[in-house]
Each structure stands twice: as C-alpha cells, then as structure tokens.
Protein backbone atom coordinates (compact mmCIF):
# COMPACT_ATOMS: atom_id res chain seq x y z
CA UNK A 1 52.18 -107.31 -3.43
CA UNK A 2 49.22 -106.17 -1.41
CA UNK A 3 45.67 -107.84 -1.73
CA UNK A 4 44.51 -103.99 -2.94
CA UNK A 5 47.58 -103.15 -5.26
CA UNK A 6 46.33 -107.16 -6.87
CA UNK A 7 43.36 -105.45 -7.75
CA UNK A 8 44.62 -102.64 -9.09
CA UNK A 9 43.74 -98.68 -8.09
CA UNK A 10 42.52 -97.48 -11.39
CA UNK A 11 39.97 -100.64 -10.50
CA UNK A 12 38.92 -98.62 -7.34
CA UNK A 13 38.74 -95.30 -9.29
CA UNK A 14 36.59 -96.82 -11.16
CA UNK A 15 34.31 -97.87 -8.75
CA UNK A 16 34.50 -94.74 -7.63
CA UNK A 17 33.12 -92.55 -11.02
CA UNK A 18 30.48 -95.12 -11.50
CA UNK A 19 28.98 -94.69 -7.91
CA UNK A 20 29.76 -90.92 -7.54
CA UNK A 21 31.01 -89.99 -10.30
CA UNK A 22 28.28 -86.82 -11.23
CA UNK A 23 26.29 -83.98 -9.59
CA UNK A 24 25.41 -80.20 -10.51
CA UNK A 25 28.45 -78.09 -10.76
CA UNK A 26 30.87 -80.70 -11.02
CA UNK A 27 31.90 -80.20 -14.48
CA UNK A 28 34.84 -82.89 -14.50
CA UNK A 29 34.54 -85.46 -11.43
CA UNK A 30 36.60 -88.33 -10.94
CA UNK A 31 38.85 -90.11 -13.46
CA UNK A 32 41.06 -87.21 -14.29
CA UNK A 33 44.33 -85.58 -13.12
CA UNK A 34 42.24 -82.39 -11.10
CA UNK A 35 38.52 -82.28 -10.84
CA UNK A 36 36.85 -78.84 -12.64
CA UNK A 37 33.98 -77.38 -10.27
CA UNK A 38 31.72 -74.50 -11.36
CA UNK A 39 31.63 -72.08 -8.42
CA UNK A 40 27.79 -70.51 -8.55
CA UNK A 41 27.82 -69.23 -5.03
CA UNK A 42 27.03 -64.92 -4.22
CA UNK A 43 28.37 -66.10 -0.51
CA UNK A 44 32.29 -66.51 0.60
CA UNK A 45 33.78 -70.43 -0.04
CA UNK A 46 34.38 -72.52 2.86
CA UNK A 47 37.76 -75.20 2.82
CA UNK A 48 38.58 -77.70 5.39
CA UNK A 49 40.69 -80.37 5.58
CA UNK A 50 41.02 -83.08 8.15
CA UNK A 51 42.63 -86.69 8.68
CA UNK A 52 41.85 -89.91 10.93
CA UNK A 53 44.78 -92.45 11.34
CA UNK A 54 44.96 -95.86 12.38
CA UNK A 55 45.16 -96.28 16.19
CA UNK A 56 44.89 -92.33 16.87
CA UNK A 57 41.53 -91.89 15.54
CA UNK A 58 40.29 -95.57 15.48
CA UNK A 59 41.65 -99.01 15.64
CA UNK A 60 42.24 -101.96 13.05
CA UNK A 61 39.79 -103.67 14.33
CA UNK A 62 37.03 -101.17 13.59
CA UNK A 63 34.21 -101.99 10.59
CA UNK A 64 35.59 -99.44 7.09
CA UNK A 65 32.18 -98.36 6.67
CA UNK A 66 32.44 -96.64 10.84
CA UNK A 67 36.12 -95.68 9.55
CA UNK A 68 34.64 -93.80 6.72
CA UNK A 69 32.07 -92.47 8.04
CA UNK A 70 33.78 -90.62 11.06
CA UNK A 71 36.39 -89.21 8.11
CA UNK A 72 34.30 -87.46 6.40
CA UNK A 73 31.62 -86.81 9.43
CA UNK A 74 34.88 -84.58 11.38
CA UNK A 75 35.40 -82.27 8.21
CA UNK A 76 31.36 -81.59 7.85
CA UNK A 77 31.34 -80.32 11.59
CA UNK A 78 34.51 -77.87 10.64
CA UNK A 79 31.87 -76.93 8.13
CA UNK A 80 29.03 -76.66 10.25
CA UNK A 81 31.03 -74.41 12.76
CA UNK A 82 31.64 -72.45 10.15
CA UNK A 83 28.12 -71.54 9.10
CA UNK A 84 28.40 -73.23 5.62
CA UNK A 85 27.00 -75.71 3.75
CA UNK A 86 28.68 -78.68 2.33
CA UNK A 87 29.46 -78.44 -1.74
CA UNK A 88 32.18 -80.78 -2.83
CA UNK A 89 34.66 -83.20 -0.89
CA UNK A 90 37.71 -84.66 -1.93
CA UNK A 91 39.41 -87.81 -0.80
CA UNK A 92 42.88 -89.14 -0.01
CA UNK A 93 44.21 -92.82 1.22
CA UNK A 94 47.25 -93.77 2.60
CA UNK A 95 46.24 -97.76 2.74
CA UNK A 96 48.20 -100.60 4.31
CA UNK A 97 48.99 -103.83 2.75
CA UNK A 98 46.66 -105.80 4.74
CA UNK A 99 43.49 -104.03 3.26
CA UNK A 100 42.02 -105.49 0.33
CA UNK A 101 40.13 -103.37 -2.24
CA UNK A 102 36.48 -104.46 -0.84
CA UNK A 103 37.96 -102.82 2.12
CA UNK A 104 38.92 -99.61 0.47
CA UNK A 105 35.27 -99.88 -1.06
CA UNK A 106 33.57 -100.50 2.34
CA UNK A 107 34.87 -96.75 3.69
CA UNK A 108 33.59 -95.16 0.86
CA UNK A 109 30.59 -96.91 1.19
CA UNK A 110 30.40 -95.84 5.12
CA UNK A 111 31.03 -92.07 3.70
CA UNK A 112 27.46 -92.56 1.41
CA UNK A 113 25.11 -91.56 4.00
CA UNK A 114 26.70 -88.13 4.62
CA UNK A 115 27.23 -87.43 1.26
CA UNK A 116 23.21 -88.48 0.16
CA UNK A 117 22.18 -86.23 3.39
CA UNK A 118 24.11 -83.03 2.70
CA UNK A 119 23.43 -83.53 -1.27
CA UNK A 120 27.80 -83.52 -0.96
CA UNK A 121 29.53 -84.31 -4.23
CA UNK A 122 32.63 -86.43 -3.89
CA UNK A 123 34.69 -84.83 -7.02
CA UNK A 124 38.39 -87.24 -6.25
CA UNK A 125 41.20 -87.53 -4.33
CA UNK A 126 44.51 -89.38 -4.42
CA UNK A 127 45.25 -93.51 -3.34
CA UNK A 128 48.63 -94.59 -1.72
CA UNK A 129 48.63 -98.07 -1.13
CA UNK A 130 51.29 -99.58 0.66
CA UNK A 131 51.52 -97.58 3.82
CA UNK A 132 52.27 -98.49 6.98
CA UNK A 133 48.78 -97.63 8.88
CA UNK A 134 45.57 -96.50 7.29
CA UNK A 135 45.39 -92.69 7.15
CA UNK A 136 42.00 -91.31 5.41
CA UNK A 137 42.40 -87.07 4.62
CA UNK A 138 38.97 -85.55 3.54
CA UNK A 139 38.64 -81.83 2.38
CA UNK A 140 35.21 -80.49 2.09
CA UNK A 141 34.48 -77.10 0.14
CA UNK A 142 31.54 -75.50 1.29
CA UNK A 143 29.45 -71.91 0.68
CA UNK A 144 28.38 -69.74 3.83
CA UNK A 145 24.56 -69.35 4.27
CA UNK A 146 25.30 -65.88 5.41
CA UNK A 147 28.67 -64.41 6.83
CA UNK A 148 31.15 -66.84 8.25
CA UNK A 149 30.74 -67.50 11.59
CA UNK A 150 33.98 -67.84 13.69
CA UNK A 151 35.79 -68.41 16.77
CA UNK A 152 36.39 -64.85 17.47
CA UNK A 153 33.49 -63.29 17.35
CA UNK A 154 32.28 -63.48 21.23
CA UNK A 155 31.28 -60.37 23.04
CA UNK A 156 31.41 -59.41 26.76
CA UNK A 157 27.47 -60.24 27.83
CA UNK A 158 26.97 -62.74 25.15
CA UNK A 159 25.30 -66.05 26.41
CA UNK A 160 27.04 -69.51 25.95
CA UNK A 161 25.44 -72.51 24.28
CA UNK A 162 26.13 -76.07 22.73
CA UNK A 163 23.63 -78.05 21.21
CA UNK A 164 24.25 -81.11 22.40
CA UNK A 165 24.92 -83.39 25.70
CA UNK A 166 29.12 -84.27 26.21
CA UNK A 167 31.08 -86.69 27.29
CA UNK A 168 31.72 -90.30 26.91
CA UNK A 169 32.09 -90.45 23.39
CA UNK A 170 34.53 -93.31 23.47
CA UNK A 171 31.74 -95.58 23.96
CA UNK A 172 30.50 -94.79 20.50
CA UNK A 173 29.64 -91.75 19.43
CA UNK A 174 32.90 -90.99 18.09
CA UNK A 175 31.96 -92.28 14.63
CA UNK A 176 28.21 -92.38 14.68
CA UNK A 177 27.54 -88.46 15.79
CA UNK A 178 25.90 -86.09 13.13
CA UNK A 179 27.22 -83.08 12.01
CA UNK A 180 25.77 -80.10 12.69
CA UNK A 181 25.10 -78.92 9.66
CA UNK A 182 21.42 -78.25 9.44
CA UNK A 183 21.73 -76.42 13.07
CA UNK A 184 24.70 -74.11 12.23
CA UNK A 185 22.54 -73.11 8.98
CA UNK A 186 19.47 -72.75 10.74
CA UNK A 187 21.71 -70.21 13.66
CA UNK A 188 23.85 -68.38 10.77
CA UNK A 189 20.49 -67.62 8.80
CA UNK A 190 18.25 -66.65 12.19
CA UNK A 191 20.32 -65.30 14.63
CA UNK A 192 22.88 -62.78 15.47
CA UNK A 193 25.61 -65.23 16.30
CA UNK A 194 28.70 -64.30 17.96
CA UNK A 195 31.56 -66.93 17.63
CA UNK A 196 30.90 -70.39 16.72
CA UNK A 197 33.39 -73.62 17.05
CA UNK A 198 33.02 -76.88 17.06
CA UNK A 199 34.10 -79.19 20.29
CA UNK A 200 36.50 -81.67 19.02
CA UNK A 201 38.80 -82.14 21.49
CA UNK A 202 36.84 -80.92 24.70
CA UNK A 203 34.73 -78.16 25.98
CA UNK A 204 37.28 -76.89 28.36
CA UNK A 205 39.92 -76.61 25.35
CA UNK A 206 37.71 -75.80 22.27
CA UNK A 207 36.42 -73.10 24.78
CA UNK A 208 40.16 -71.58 25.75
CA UNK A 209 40.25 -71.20 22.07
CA UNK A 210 37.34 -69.48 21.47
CA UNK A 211 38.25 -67.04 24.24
CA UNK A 212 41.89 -66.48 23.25
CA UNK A 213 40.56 -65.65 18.97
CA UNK A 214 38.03 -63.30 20.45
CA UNK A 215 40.28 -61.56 22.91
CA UNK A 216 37.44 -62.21 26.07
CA UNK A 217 36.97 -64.82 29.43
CA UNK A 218 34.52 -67.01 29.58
CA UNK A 219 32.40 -68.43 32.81
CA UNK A 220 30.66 -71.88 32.75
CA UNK A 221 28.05 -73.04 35.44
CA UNK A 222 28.98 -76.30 36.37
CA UNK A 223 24.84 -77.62 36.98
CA UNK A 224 24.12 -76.78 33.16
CA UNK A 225 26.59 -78.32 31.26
CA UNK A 226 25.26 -81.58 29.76
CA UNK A 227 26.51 -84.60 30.37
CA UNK A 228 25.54 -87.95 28.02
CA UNK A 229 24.16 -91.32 29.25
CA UNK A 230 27.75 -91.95 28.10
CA UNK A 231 29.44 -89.94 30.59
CA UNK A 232 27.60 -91.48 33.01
CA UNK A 233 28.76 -94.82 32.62
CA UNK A 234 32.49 -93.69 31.83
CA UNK A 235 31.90 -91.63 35.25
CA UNK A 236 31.03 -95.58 36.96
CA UNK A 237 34.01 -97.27 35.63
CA UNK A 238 36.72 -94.61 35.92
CA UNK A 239 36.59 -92.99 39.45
CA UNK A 240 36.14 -89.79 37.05
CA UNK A 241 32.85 -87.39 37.45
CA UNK A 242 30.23 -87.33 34.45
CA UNK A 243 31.17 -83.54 34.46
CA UNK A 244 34.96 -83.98 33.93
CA UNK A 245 34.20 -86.43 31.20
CA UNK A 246 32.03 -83.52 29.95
CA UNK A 247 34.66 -80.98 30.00
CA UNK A 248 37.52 -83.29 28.89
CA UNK A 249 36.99 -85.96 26.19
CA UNK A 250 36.77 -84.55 22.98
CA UNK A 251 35.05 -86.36 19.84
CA UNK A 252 31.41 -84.95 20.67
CA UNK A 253 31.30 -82.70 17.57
CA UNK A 254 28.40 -80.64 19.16
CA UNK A 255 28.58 -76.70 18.83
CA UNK A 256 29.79 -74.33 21.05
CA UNK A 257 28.80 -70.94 20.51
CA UNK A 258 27.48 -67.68 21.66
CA UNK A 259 24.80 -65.52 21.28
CA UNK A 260 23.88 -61.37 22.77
CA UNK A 261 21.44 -61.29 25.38
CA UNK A 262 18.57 -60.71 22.91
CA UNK A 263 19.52 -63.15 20.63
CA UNK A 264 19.99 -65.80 23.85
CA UNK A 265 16.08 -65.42 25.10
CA UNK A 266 14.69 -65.32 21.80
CA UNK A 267 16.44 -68.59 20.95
CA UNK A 268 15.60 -70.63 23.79
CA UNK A 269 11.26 -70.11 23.19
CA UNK A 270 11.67 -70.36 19.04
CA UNK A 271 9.26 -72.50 17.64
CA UNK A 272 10.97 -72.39 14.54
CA UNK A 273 13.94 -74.47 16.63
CA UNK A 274 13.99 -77.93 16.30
CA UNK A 275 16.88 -79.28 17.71
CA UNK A 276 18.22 -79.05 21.11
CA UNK A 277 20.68 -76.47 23.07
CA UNK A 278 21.59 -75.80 26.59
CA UNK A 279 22.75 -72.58 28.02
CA UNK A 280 25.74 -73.53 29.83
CA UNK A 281 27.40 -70.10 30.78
CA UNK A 282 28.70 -66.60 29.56
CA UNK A 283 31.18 -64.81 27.86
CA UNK A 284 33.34 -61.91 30.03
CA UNK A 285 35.60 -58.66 29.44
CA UNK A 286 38.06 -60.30 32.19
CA UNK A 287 40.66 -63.16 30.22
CA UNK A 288 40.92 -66.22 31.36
CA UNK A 289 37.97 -69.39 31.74
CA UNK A 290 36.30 -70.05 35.51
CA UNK A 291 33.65 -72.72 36.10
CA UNK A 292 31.39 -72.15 38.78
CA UNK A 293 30.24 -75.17 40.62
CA UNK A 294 27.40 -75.79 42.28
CA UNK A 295 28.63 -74.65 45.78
CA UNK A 296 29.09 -70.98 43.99
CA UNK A 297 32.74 -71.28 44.56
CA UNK A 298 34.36 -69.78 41.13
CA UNK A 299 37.64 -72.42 40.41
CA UNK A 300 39.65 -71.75 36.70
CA UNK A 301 38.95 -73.60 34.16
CA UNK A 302 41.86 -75.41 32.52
CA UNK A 303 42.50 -76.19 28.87
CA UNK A 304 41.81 -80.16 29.40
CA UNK A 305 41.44 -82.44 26.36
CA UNK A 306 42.46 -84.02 23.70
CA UNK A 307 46.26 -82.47 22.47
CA UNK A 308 48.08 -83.94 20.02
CA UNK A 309 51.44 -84.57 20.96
CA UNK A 310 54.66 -83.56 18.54
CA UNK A 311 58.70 -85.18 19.39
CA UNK A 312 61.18 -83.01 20.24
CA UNK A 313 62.14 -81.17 17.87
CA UNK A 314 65.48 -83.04 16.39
C-alpha cells in the first residue's frame, strides 16, 4: 500500500472542499460525482485541457508546489492565447506510490497563487493513485472578453509581435513564467488582433502553425527577436547561438501574435500598455516561414522545437 492510498483519497478530497471548496457560480464544487457551474457569460466559453508528466515535463526531483504550479500555469496560457479569461478548472492525478498525501497537498498548494490571481475556481477532478509516474491533467473553462482570438486569423501586411524575451527556459522559467492572461485581455478588448497563439514549444514551430491555420508566410528579422538572459547563458555552455535557443526551446509561454499596420503603430506608443512586446517580423501572401538575418540574406525558417514523439504504430 502506498504512503497516499494509507491516508486515504476521500482524506485529500477533503482537504480539497475545505480550502477551495466555494466561489460565485459554482453551484456544487467538490465532494460530488460532477461539479454543477452556473454559466452567466453573454461571450462564447473557452475549454482547454493540458497534462505534465514525470520526466517529460519535470523531474522527481522537482519541489510539488513548482510541479503544480507549471500544471495549471500551461492551461491558463492556452487561455490567454485565446483571448479569455479564466472561470473554473478542474483537476486530475495519476500519482505514484512513492508520493505521500502531503505531497499530493503540496501541488495543489503550488496551483494557489494562480488560482487567487485569476479569481479561478477549482470545481474537482479525479485521483488515481498507484501509477507508475506522476501525471497532473488540468482543464480550465474560460469566457472570451470579446471574440476568440485564434491561430488563423493573420493577414498579408499584418505586423508580428510576442510579448516577451525567449529562450533558455530550461534554466527556470519553465515553471515560474506567468500567463498571459491580463495581456491577451488587455489586446482582445483594445485592438484589432489578427491571430494569436501561444509559444509552447518554440517560436519557429508555434509560428509554422500559425501560418499553416491562417493559410499565409511569415518573415522574421533575425536582430529583433528577443533573446533572455537565459539564452544567453545556454548560448555559453552549448556551442548553440542565443538566437537558436530563441527560435527553438519551447516552454516560454509568451504570445505570439499579429496585428494590421494600424493596429501595429498604435500599439507600440499606447500609454494605456503596460507590459512589454517586441516587433519581431511580418506576416506574407507567399507560404512558407524565412528569417532574415542580419547580413539581409533571407534563409527558411524551419519548424524547430519541441515535438512530441509517438512509436510506430504496432
């Protein structure tokens, strides 16, 4: 028997109602077979679901309360990228027989920032202990502050942004970066904007997906895409440039999107904007993405980043 199935889970459930058991809207929360949510939204409802496993997405080693954190923190940017605001989220645990149940308590705990931040109601979920490697699943429900804003909305002459530097992410920032929430609201409910996605696994590959939903090509200037502190130091230890590490990594969670030409100079003297965003490049009629360094040679772009890899098929 497992040091968490000792404990019992209807002890963690517990737990669970006591510290989040209530919010507006949430007319049945968590304790019960299905949790009963009032939907009082005149906007379209978001869903998004997402999972982080053991020594994919972190490692054994790592403190619950980062685990948690970067579980729930990857659904909220799907959210953000989406133009919506976080609602509701619901859990699910596949938990090893190693963890005990302060451990199981820790990653919600590590979730409590994000969900006090957003005002996010955690309504349930589902516990499987036993399993051979931690796997955490969150789904968030979220409203749109306007129209949903998606990957395949970019225009031929729109201007391409992200609002944040890349790269190096490894070092860190793969379970301490903030979703974009308040940004994406502040862009859905100010601008005109295009397409919108968030870079998970890379700017070159999030980008080749952008360009492939909206049917366009895409051209980056190599001199303005950001590059972290993190990159940096990656870019000292691994023979690779701060720019590749840029393009490549993956985890940075920023957004990518794209704005008309309008839209693009009004944005970048806005006093109203807060937060940061570079313009690194624009979208084309012509398929396919280029990067153009800073010799003003035009090279393709390739799809580099983080893939997830599937066996043969048996």
């Amino acid at each position: 028997m497992s040091a968490f199935e000792a404990h019992g889970e209807d002890a963690l459930v517990e737990w669970l109602k006591q510290r989040f058991g209530s919010a507006d809207g949430l007319t049945l929360g968590i304790g019960d077979d299905a949790a009963i949510w009032s939907v009082r939204t005149p906007t379209e409802v978001v869903l998004t679901h997402d999972q982080v496993t053991e020594s994919v997405h972190f490692f054994p080693g790592d403190a619950p309360e980062a685990i948690g954190f970067k579980a729930l923190a990857r659904s909220l940017s799907d959210i953000a990228a989406m133009g919506a605001e976080p609602v509701t989220a619901l859990v699910g645990l596949a938990i090893p027989r190693n963890r005990s149940l302060i451990d199981c308590q820790r990653l919600f705990i590590g979730m409590e920032p994000l969900l006090e931040r957003f005002e996010l109601t955690l309504a349930g979920g589902d516990i499987n202990a036993g399993a051979n490697a931690l796997v955490i699943g969150t789904t968030v429900i979220g409203r749109c502050v306007t129209r949903p804003l998606l990957r395949s909305d970019a225009r031929p002459g729109h201007s391409l942004f992200v609002t944040g530097p890349l790269g190096g992410s490894s070092l860190g920032k793969h379970t301490t970066f903030e979703p974009r929430i308040r940004e994406a609201n502040h862009l859905a409910r100010h601008y005109e904007v295009g397409a919108m996605i968030d870079i998970s696994d890379g700017l070159a590959l999030d980008l080749h997906r952008l360009t492939e939903a909206s049917g366009v090509g895409a051209t980056v200037l190599a001199e303005a895409v950001p590059r972290s502190d993190d990159a940096h130091r990656l870019a000292g230890r691994d023979g690779r440039s701060a720019l590749e590490h840029a393009l490549a990594d993956g985890e940075d969670f920023e957004l990518l999107f794209t704005l008309p030409a309008e839209e693009a100079r009004r944005i970048e003297c806005d006093p109203s904007r807060w937060y940061p965003i570079y313009r690194i490049g624009g979208i084309e009629a012509e398929a396919g993405c280029r990067i153009l360094g800073e010799n003003g040679r035009a090279e393709s772009l390739p799809p580099s980043g983080w893939w997830h890899q599937f066996g043969e098929k048996g």
